[in-house]
PDB file of N, CA and C in Angstrom:
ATOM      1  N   UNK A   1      10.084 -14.522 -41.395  1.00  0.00           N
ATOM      2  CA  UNK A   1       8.709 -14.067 -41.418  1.00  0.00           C
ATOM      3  C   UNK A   1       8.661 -12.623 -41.919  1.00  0.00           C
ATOM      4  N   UNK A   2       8.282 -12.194 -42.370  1.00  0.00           N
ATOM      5  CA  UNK A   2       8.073 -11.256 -43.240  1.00  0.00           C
ATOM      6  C   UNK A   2       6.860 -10.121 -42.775  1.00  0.00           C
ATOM      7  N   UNK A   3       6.805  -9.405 -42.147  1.00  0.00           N
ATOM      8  CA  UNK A   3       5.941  -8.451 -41.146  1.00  0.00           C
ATOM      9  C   UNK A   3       5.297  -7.593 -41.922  1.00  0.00           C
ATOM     10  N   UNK A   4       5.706  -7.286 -42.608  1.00  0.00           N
ATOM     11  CA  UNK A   4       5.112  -5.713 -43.789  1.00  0.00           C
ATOM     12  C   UNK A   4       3.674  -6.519 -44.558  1.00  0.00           C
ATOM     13  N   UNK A   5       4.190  -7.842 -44.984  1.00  0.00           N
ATOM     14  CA  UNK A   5       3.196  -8.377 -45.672  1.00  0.00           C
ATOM     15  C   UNK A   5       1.637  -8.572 -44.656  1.00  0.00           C
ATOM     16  N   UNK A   6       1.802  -9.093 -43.366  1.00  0.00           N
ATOM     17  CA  UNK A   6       1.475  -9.027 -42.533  1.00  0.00           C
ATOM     18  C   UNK A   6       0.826  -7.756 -42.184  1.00  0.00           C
ATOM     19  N   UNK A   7       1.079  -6.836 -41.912  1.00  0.00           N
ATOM     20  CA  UNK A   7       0.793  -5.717 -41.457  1.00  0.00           C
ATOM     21  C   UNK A   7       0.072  -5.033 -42.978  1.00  0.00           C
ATOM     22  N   UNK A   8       0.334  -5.439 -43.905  1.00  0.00           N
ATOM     23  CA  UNK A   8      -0.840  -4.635 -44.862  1.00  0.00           C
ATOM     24  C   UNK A   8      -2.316  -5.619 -44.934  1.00  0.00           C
ATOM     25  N   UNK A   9      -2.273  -7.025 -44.349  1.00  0.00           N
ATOM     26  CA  UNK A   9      -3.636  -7.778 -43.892  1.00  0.00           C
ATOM     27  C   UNK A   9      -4.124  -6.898 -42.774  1.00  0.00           C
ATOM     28  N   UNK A  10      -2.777  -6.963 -41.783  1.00  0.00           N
ATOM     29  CA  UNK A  10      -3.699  -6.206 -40.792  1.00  0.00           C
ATOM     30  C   UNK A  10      -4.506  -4.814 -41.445  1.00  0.00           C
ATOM     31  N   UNK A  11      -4.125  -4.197 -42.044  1.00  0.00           N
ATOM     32  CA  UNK A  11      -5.033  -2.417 -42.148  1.00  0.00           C
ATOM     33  C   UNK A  11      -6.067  -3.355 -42.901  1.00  0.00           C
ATOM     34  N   UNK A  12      -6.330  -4.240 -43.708  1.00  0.00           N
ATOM     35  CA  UNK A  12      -6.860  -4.792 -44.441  1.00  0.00           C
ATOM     36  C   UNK A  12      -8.233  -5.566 -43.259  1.00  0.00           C
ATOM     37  N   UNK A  13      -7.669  -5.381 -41.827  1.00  0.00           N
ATOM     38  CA  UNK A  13      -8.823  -6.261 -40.705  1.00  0.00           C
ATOM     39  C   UNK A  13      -8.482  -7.656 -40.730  1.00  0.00           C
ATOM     40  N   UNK A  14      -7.172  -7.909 -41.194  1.00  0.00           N
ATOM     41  CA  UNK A  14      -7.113  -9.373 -41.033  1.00  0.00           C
ATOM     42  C   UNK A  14      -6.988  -9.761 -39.507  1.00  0.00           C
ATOM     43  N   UNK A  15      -7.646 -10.320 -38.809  1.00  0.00           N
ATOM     44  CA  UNK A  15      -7.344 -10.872 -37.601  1.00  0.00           C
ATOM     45  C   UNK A  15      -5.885 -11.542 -37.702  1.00  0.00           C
ATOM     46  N   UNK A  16      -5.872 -12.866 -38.137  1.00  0.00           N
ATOM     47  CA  UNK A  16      -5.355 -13.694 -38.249  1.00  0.00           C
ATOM     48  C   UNK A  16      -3.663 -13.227 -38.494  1.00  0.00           C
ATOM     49  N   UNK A  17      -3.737 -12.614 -38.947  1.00  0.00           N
ATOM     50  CA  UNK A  17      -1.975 -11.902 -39.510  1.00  0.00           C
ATOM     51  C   UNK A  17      -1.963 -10.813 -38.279  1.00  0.00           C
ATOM     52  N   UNK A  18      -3.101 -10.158 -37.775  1.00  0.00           N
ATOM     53  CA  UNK A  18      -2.905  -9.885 -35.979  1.00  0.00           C
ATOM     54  C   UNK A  18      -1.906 -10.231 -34.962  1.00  0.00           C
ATOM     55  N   UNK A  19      -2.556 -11.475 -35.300  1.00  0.00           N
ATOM     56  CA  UNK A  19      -2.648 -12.756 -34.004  1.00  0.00           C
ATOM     57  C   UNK A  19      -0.788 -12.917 -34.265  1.00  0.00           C
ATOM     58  N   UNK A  20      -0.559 -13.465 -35.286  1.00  0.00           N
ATOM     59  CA  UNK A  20       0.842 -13.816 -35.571  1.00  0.00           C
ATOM     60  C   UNK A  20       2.037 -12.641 -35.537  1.00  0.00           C
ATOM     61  N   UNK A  21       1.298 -11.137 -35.801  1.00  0.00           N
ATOM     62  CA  UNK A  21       2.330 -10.127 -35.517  1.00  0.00           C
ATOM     63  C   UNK A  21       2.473 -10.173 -34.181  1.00  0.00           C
ATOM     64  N   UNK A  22       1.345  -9.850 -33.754  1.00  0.00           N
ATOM     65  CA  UNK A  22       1.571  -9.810 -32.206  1.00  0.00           C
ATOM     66  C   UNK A  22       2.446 -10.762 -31.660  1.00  0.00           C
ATOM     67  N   UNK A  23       2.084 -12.186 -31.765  1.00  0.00           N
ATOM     68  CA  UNK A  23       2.990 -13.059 -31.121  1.00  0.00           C
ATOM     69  C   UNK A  23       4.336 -13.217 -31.507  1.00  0.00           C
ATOM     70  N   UNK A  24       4.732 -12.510 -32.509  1.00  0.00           N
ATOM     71  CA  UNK A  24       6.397 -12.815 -33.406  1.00  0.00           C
ATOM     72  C   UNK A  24       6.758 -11.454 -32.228  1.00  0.00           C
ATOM     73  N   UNK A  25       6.119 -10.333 -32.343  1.00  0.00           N
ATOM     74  CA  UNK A  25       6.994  -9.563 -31.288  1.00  0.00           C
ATOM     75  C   UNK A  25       6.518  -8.745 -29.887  1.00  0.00           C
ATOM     76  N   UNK A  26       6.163  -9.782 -29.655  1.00  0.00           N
ATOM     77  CA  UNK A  26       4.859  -9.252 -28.185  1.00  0.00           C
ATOM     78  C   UNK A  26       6.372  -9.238 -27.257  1.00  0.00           C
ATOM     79  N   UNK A  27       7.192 -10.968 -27.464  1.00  0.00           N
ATOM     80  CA  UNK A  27       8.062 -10.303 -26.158  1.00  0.00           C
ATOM     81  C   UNK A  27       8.615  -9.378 -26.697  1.00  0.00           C
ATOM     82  N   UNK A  28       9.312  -9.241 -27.815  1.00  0.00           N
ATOM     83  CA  UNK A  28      10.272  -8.096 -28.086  1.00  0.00           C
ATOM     84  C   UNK A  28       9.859  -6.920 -27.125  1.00  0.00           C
ATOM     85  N   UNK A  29       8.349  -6.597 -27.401  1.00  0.00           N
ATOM     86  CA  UNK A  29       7.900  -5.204 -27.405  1.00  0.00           C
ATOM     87  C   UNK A  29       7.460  -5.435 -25.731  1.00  0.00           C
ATOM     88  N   UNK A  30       7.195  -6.073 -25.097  1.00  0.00           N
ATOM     89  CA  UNK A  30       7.203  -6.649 -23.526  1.00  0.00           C
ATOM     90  C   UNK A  30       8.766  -6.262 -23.119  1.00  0.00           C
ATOM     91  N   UNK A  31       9.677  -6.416 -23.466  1.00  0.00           N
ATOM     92  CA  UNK A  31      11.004  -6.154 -22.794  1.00  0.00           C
ATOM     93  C   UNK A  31      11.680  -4.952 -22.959  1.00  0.00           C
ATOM     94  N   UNK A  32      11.182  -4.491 -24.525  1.00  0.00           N
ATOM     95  CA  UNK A  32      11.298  -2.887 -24.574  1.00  0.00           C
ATOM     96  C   UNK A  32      11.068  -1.476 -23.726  1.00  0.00           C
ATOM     97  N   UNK A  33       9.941  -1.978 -23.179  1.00  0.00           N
ATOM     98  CA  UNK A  33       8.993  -1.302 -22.522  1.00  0.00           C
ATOM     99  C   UNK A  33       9.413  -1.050 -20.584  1.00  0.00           C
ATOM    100  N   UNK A  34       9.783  -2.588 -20.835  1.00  0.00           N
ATOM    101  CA  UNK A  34      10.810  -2.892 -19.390  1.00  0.00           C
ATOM    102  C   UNK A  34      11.666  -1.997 -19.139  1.00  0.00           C
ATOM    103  N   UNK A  35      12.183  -1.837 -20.179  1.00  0.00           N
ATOM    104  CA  UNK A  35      13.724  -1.064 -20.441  1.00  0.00           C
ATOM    105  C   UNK A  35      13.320   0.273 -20.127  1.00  0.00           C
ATOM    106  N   UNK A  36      12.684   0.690 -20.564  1.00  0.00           N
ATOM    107  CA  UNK A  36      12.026   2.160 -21.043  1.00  0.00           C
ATOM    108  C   UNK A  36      11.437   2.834 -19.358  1.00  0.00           C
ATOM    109  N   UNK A  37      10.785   1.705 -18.995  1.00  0.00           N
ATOM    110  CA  UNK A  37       9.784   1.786 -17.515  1.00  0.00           C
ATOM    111  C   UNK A  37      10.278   1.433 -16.377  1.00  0.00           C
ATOM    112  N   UNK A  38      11.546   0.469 -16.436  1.00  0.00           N
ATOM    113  CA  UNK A  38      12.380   0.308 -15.180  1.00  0.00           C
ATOM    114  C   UNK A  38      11.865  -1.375 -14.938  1.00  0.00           C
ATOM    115  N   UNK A  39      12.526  -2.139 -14.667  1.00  0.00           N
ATOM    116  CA  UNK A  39      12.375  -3.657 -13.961  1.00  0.00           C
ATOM    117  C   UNK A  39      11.516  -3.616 -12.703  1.00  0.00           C
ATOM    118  N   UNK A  40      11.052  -2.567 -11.916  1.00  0.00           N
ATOM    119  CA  UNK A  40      10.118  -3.316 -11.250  1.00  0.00           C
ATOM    120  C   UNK A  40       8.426  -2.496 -11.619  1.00  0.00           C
ATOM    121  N   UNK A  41       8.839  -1.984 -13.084  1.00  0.00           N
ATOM    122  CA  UNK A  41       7.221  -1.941 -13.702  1.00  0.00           C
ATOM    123  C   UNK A  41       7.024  -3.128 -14.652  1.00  0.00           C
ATOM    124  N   UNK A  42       6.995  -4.359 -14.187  1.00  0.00           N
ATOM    125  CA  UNK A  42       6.830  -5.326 -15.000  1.00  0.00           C
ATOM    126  C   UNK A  42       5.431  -5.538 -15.358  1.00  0.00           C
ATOM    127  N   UNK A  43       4.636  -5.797 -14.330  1.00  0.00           N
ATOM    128  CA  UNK A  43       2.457  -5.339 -14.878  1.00  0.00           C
ATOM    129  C   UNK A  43       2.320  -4.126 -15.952  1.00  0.00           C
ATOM    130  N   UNK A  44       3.067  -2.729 -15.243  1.00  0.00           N
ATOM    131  CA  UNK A  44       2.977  -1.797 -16.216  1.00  0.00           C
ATOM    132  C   UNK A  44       3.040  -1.913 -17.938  1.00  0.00           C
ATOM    133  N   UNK A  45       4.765  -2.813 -17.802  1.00  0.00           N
ATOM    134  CA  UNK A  45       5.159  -3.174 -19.179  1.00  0.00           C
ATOM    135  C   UNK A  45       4.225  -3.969 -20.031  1.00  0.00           C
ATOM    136  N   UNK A  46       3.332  -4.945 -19.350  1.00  0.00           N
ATOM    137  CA  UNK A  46       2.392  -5.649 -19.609  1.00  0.00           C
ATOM    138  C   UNK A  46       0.762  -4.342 -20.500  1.00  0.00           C
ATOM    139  N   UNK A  47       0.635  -3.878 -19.460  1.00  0.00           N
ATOM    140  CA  UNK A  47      -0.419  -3.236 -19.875  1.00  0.00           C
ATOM    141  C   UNK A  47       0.272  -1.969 -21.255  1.00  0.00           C
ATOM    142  N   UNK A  48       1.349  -1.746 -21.338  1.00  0.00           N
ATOM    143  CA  UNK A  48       1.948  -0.717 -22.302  1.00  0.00           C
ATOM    144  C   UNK A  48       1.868  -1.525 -23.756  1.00  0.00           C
ATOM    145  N   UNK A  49       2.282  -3.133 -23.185  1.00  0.00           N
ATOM    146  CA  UNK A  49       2.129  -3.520 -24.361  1.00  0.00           C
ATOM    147  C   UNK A  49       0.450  -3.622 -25.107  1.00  0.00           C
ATOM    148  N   UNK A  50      -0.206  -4.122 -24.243  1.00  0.00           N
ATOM    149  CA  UNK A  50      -1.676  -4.256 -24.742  1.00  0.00           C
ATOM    150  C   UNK A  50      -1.918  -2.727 -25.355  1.00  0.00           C
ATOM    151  N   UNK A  51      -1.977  -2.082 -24.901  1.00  0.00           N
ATOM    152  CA  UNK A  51      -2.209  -0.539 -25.700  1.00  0.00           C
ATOM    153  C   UNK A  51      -1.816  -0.462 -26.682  1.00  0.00           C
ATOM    154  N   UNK A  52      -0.378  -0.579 -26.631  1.00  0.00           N
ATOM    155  CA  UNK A  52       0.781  -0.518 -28.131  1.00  0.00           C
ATOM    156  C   UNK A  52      -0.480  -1.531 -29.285  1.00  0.00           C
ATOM    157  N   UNK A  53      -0.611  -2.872 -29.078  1.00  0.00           N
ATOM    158  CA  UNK A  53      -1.011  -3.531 -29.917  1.00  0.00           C
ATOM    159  C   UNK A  53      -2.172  -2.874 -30.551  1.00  0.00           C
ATOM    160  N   UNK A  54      -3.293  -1.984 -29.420  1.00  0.00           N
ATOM    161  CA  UNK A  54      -4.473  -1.777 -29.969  1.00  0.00           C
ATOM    162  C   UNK A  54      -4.099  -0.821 -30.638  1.00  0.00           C
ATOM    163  N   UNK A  55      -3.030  -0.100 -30.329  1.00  0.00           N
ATOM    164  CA  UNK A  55      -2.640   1.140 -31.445  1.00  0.00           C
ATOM    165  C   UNK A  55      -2.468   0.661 -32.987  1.00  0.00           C
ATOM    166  N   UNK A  56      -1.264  -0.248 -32.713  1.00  0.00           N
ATOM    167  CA  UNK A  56      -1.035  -0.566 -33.976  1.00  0.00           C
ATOM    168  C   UNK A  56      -2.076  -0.938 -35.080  1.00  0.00           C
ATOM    169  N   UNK A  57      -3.570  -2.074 -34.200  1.00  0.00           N
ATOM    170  CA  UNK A  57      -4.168  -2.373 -34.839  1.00  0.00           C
ATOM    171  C   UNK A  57      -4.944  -0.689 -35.585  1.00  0.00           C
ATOM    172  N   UNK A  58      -4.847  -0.207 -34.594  1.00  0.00           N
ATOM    173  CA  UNK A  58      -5.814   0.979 -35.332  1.00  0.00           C
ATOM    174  C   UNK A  58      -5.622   1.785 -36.192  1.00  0.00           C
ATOM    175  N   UNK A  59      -3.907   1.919 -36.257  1.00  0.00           N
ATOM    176  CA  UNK A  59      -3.133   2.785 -37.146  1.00  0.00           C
ATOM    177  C   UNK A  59      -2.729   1.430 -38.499  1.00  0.00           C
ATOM    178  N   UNK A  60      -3.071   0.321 -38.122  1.00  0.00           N
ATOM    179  CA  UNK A  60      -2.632  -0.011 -39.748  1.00  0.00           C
ATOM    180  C   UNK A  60      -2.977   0.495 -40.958  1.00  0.00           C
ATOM    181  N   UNK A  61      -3.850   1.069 -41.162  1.00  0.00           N
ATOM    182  CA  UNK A  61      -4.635   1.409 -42.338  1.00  0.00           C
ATOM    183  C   UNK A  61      -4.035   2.550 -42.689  1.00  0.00           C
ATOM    184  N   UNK A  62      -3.352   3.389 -41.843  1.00  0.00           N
ATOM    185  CA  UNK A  62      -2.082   4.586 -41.718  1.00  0.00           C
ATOM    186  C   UNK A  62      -0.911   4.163 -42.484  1.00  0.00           C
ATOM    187  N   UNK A  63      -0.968   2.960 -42.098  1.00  0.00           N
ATOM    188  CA  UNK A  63       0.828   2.216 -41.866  1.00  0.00           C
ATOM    189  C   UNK A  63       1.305   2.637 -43.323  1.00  0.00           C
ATOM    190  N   UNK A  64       2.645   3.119 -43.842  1.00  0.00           N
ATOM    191  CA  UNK A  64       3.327   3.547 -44.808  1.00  0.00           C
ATOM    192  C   UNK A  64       4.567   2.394 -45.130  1.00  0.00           C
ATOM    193  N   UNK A  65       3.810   1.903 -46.285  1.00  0.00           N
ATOM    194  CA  UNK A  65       5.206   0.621 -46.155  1.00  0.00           C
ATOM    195  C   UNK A  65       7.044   1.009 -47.034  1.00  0.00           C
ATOM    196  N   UNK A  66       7.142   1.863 -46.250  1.00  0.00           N
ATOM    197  CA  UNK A  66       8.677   2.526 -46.077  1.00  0.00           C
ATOM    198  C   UNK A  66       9.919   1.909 -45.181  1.00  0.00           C
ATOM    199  N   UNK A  67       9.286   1.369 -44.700  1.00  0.00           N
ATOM    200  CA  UNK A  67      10.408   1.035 -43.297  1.00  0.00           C
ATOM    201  C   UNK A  67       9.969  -0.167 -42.684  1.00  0.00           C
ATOM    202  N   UNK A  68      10.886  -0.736 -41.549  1.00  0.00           N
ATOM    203  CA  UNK A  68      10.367  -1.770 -41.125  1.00  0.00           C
ATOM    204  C   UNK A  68       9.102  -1.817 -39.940  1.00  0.00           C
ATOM    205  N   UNK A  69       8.625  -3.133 -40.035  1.00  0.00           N
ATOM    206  CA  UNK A  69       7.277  -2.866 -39.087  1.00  0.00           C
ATOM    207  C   UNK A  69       8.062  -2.517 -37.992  1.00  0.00           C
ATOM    208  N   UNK A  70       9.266  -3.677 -37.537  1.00  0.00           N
ATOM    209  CA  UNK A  70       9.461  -3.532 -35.951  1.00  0.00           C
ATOM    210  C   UNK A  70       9.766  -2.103 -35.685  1.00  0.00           C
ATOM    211  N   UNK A  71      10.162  -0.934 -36.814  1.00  0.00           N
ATOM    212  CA  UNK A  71      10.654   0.285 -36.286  1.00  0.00           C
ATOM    213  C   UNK A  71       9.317   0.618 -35.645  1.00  0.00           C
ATOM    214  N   UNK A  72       8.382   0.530 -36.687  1.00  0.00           N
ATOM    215  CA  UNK A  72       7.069   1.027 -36.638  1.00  0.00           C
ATOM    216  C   UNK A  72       6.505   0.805 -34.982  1.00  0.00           C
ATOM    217  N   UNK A  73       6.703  -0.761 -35.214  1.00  0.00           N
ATOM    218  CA  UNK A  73       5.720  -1.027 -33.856  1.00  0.00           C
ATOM    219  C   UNK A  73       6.470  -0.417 -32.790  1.00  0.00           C
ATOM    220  N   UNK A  74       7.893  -0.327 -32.238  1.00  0.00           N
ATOM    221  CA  UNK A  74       8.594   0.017 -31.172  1.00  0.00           C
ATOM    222  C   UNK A  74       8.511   1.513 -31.195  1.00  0.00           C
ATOM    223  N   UNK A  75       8.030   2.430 -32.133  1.00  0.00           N
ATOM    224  CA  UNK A  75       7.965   3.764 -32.189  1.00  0.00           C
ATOM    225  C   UNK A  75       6.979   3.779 -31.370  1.00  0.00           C
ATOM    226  N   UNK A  76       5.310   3.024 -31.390  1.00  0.00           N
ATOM    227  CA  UNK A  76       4.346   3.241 -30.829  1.00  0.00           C
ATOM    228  C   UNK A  76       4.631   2.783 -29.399  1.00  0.00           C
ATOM    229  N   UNK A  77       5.512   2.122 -28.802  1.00  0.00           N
ATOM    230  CA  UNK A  77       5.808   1.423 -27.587  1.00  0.00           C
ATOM    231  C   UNK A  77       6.685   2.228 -26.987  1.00  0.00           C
ATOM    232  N   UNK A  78       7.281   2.992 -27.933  1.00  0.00           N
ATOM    233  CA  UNK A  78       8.431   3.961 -27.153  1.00  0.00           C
ATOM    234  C   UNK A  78       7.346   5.307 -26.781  1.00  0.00           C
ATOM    235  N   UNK A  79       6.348   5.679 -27.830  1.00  0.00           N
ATOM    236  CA  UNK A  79       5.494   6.724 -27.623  1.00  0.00           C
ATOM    237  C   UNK A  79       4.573   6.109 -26.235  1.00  0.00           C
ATOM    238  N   UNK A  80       4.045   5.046 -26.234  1.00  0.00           N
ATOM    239  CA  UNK A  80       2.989   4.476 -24.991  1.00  0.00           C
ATOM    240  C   UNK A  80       3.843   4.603 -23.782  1.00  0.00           C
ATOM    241  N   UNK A  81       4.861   4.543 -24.079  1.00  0.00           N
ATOM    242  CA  UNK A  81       5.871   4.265 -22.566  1.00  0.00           C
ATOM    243  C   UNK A  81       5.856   5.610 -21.823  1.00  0.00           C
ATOM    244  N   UNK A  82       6.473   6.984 -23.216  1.00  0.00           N
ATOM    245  CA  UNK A  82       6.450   7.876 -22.281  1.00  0.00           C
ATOM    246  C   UNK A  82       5.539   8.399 -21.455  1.00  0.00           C
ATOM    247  N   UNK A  83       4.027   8.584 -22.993  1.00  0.00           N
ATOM    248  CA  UNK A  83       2.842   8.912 -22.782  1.00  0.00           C
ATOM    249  C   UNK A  83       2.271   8.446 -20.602  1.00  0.00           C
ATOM    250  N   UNK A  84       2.593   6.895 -20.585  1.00  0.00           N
ATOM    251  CA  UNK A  84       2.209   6.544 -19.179  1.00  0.00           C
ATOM    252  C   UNK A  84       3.626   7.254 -18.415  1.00  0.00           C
ATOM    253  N   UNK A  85       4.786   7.317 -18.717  1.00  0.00           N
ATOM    254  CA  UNK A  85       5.441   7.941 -17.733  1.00  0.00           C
ATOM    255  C   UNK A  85       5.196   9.544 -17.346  1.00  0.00           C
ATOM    256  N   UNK A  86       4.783  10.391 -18.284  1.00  0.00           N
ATOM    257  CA  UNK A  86       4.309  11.650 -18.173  1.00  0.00           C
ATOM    258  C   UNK A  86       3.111  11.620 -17.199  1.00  0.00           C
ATOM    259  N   UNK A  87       2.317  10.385 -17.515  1.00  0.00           N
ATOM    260  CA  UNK A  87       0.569  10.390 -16.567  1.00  0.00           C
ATOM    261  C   UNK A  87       0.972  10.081 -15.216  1.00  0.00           C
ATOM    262  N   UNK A  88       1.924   8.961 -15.085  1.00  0.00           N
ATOM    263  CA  UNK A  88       2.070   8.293 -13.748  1.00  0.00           C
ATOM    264  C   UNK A  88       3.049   9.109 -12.759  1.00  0.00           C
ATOM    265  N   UNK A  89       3.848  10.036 -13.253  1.00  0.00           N
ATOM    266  CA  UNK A  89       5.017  10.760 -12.553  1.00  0.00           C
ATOM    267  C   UNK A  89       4.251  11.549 -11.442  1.00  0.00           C
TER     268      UNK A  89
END
């Protein structure tokens, strides 16, 4: 599957190429977050991811097709993670 192609629908408002990024790496980015937040913030990891996604959706139109999405998307999941660990500490 091919993500970049994907991700230039998304800045483009494609729902549909959304729907399918999200689900190709929702767990990825669900277990990342785990990692990042500790095993018994598992709801947390949940809600880090929903953020991450609305980010991404909002920054596609940003998105620089240089690199890979997954760097892309796990940059914003590694940034959401700390962002709530700085708020919640």
């Amino acid at each position: 599957m091919d993500l970049s192609s994907h991700m230039c629908k998304i800045a483009e408002g494609d729902k549909k190429s959304f729907r399918i990024m999200a689900k190709a790496m929702g767990c990825k980015m669900h277990s990342t977050a785990l990692k990042l937040l500790g095993s018994s913030h598992f709801d947390d990891a949940d809600d880090v991811v929903q953020i991450s996604l609305i980010k991404v959706w909002q920054s596609a139109p940003r998105w620089v097709n240089k690199g890979s999405v997954e760097g892309y998307v796990y940059r914003i999941v590694f940034s959401t993670c700390m962002d709530f660990i700085r708020r919640y500490k």
